[in-house]
Protein backbone atom coordinates (compact mmCIF):
# COMPACT_ATOMS: atom_id res chain seq x y z
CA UNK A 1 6.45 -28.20 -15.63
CA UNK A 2 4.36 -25.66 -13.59
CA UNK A 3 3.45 -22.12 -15.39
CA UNK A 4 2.42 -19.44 -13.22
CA UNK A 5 1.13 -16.24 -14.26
CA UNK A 6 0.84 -13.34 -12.15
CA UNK A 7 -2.75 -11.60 -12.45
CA UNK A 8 -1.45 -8.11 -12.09
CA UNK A 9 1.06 -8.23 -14.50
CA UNK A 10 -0.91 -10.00 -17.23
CA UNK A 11 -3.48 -7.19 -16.65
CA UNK A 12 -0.85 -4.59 -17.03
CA UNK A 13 0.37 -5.94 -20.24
CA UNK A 14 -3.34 -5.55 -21.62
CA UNK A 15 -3.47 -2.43 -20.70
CA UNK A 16 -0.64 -1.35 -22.63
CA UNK A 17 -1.68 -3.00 -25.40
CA UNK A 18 -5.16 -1.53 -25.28
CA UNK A 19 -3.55 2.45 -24.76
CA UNK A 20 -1.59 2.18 -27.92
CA UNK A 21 -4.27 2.04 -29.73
CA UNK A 22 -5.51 5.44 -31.45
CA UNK A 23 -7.78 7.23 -29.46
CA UNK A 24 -10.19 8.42 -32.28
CA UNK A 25 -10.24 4.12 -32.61
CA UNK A 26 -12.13 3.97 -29.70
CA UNK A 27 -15.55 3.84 -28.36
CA UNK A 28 -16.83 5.44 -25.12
CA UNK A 29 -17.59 1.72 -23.86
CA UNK A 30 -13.58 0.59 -24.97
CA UNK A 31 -12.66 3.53 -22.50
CA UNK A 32 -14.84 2.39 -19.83
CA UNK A 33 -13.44 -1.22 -19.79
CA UNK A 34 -10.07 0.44 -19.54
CA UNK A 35 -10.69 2.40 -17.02
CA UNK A 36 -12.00 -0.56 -14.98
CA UNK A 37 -9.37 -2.58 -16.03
CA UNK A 38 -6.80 0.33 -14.44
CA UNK A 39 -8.77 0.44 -11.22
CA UNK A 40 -8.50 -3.25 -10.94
CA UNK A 41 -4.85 -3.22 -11.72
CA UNK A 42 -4.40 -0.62 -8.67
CA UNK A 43 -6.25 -3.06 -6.23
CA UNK A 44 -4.20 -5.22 -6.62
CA UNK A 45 -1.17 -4.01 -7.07
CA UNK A 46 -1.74 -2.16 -4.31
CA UNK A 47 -0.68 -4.78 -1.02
CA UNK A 48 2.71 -5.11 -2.84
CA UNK A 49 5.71 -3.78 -2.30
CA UNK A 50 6.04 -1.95 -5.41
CA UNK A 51 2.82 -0.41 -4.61
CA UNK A 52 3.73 0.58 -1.04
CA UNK A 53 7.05 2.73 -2.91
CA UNK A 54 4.52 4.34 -5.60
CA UNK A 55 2.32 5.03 -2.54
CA UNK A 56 5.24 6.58 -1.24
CA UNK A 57 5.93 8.44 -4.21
CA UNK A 58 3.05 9.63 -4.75
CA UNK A 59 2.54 11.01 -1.36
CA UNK A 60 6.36 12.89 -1.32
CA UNK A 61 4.92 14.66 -4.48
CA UNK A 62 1.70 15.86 -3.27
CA UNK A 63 3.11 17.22 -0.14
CA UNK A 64 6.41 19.32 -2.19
CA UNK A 65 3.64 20.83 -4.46
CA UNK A 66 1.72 21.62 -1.29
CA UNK A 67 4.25 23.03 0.35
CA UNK A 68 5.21 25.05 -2.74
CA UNK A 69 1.94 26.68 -2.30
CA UNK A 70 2.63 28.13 1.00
């Protein structure tokens, strides 16, 4: 029997695991790694299909609020 493991969404369970924590728990490196850890989550979720539709999402919000503006 083969187990596979997708990268992106092992990463994404770490992350969620590392957020809950408290944030007076943790140190200014803890937040780096996280941070890094997000950014490498977006790469490469990114070339996906569910990235494409947040993509999309994103991009439908920033141009209502822009529009608001006007």
């Amino acid at each position: 029997m083969l187990v596979t493991i997708n990268v992106a969404v092992l990463l994404a369970v770490i992350i969620i695991l590392r957020l809950r924590r408290r944030t007076h728990a943790r140190s200014r490196n803890d937040e780096k790694l996280t941070v890094v850890m997000v950014l490498v989550f977006g790469v490469l979720i990114a070339p996906t299909a569910f990235g494409q539709w947040i993509l999309d999402v994103v991009v439908q919000i920033v141009q209502g609020v822009s529009q608001t503006g006007r």
